[in-house]
C-alpha atoms as a PDB file:
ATOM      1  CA  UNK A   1       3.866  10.448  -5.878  1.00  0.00           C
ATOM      2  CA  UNK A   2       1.449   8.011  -4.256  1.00  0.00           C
ATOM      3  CA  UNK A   3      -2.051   6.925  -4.658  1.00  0.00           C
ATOM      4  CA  UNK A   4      -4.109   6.435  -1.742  1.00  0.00           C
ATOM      5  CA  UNK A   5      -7.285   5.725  -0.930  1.00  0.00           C
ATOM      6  CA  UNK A   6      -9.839   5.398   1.920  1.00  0.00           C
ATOM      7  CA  UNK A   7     -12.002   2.067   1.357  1.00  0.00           C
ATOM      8  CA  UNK A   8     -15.036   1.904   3.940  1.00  0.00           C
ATOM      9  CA  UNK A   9     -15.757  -1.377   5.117  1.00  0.00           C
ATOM     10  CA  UNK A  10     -17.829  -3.362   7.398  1.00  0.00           C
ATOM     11  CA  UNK A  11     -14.390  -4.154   9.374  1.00  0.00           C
ATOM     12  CA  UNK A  12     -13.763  -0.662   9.410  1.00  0.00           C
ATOM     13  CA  UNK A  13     -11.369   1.946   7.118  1.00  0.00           C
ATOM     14  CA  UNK A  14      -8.873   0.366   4.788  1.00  0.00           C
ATOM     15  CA  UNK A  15      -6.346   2.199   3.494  1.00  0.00           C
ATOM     16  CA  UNK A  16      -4.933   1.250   0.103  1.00  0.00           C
ATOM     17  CA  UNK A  17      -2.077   3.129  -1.754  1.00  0.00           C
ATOM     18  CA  UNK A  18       0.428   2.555  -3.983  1.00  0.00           C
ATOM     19  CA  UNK A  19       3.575   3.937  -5.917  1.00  0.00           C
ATOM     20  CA  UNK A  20       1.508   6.279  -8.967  1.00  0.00           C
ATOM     21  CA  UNK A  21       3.966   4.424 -11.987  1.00  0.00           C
ATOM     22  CA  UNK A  22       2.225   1.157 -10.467  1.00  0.00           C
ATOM     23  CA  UNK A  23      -0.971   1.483 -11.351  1.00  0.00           C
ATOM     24  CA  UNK A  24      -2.446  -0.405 -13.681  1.00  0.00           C
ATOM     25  CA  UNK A  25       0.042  -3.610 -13.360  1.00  0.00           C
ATOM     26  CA  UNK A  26       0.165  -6.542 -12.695  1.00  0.00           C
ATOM     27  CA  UNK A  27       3.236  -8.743 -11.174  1.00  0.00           C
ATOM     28  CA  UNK A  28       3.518 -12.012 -10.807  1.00  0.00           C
ATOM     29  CA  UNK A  29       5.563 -14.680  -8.967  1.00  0.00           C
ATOM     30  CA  UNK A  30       4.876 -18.684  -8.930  1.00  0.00           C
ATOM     31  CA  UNK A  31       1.531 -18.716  -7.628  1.00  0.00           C
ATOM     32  CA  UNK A  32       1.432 -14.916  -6.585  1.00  0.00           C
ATOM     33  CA  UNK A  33      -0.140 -12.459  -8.942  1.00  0.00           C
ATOM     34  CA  UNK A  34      -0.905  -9.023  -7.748  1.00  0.00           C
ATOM     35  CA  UNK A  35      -2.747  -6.431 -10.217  1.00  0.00           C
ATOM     36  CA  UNK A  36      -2.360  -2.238  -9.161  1.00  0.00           C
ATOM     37  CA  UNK A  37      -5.869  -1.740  -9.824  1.00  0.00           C
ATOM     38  CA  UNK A  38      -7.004   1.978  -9.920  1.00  0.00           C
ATOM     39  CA  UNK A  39     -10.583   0.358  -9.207  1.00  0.00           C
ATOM     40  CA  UNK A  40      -9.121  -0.549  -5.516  1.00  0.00           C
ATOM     41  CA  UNK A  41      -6.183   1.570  -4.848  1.00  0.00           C
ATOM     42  CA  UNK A  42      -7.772   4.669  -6.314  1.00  0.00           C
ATOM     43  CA  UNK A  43      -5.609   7.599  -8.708  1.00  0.00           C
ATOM     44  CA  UNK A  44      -5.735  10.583  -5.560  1.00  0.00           C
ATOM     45  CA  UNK A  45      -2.216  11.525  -5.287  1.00  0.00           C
ATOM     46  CA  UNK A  46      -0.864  12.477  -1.865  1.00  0.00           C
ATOM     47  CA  UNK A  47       2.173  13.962  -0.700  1.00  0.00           C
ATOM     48  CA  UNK A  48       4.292  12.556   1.445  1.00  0.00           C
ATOM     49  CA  UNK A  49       3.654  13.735   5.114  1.00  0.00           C
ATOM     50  CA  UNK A  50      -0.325  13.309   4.008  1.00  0.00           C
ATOM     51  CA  UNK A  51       0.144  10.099   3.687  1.00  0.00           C
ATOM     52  CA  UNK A  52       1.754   9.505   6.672  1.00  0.00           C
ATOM     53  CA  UNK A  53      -0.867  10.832   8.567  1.00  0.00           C
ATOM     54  CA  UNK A  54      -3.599   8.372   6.634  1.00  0.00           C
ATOM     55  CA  UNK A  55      -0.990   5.335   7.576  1.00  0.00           C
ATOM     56  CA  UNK A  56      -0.502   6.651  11.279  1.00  0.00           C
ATOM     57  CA  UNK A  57      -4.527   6.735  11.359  1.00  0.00           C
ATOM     58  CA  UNK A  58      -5.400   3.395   9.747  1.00  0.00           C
ATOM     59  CA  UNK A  59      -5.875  -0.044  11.138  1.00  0.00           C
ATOM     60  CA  UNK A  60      -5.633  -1.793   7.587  1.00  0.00           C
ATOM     61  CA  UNK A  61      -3.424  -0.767   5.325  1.00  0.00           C
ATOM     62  CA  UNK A  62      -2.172  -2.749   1.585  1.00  0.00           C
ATOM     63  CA  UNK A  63       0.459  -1.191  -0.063  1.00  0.00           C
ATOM     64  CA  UNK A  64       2.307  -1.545  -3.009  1.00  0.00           C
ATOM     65  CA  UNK A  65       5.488   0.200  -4.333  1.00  0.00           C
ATOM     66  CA  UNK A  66       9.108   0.817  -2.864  1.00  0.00           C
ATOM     67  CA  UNK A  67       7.482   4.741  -2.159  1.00  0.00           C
ATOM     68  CA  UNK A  68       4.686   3.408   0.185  1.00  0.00           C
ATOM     69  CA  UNK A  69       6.577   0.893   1.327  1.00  0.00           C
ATOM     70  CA  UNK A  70       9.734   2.717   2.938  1.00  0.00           C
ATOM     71  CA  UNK A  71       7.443   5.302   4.566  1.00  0.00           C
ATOM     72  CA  UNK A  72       5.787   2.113   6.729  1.00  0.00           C
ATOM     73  CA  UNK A  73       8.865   0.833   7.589  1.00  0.00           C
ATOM     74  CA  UNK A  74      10.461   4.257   8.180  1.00  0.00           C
ATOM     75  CA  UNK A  75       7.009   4.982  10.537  1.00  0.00           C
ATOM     76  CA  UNK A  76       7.618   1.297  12.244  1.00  0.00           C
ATOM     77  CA  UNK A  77       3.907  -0.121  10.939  1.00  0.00           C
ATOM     78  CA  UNK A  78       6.111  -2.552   8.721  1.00  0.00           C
ATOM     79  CA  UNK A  79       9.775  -4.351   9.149  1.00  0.00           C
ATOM     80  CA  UNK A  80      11.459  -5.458   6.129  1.00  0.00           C
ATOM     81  CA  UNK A  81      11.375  -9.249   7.121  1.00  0.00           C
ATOM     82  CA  UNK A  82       7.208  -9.035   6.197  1.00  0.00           C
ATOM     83  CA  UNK A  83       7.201  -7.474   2.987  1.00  0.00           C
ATOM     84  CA  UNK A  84       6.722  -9.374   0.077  1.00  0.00           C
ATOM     85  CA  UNK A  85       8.495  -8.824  -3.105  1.00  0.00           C
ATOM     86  CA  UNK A  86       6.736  -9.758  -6.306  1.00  0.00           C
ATOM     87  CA  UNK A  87       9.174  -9.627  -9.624  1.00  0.00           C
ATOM     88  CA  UNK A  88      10.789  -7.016  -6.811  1.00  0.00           C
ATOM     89  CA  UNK A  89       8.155  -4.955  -6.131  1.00  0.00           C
ATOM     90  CA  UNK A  90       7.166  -4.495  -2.093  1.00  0.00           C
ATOM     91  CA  UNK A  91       4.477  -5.176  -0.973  1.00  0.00           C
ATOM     92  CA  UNK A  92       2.980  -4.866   2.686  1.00  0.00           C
ATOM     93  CA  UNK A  93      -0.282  -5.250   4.546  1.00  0.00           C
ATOM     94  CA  UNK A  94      -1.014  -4.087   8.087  1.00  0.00           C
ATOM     95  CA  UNK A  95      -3.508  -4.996  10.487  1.00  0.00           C
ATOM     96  CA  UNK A  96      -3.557  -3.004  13.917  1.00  0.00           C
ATOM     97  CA  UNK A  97      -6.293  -4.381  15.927  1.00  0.00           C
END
């Protein structure tokens, strides 16, 4: 499953969702450390197609997990060049403007 969530901001809707067996840690790479905090990426789990409508209808998106990941790529938001792998995990941001 995957955790998403809608973050309201003053740059508009972020969405932020991960893989669910994420949450709560934290990777690390060199300098890179990235925590799966339920604080920011929320614990509503989503199916599948609902999340692809929340990607399809976001201009920011961070995500975190092979799940969320593949989806983006499989929708065309992300290409597999620009994700980031920290100790292997994906990770992806999006920015439509």
């Amino acid at each position: 499953m995957i955790c998403a969530r809608i973050i309201s901001s003053d740059a508009g809707s972020i969405l932020a969702a991960c893989d669910k067996e994420l949450l709560g840690k934290t990777f690390s790479e060199g300098d890179i450390s990235l925590t799966v905090d339920e604080n920011f990426y929320g614990n509503e789990e989503v199916d599948a197609e609902t999340f692809k409508e929340m990607l399809k209808s976001s201009g920011i998106a961070n995500l975190v997990g092979e799940n969320c990941v593949s989806i983006a790529i499989e929708l065309g938001l992300v290409t597999e060049k620009t994700v980031l792998k920290i100790e292997g995990i994906p990770h992806a941001q999006i920015l439509n403007l």
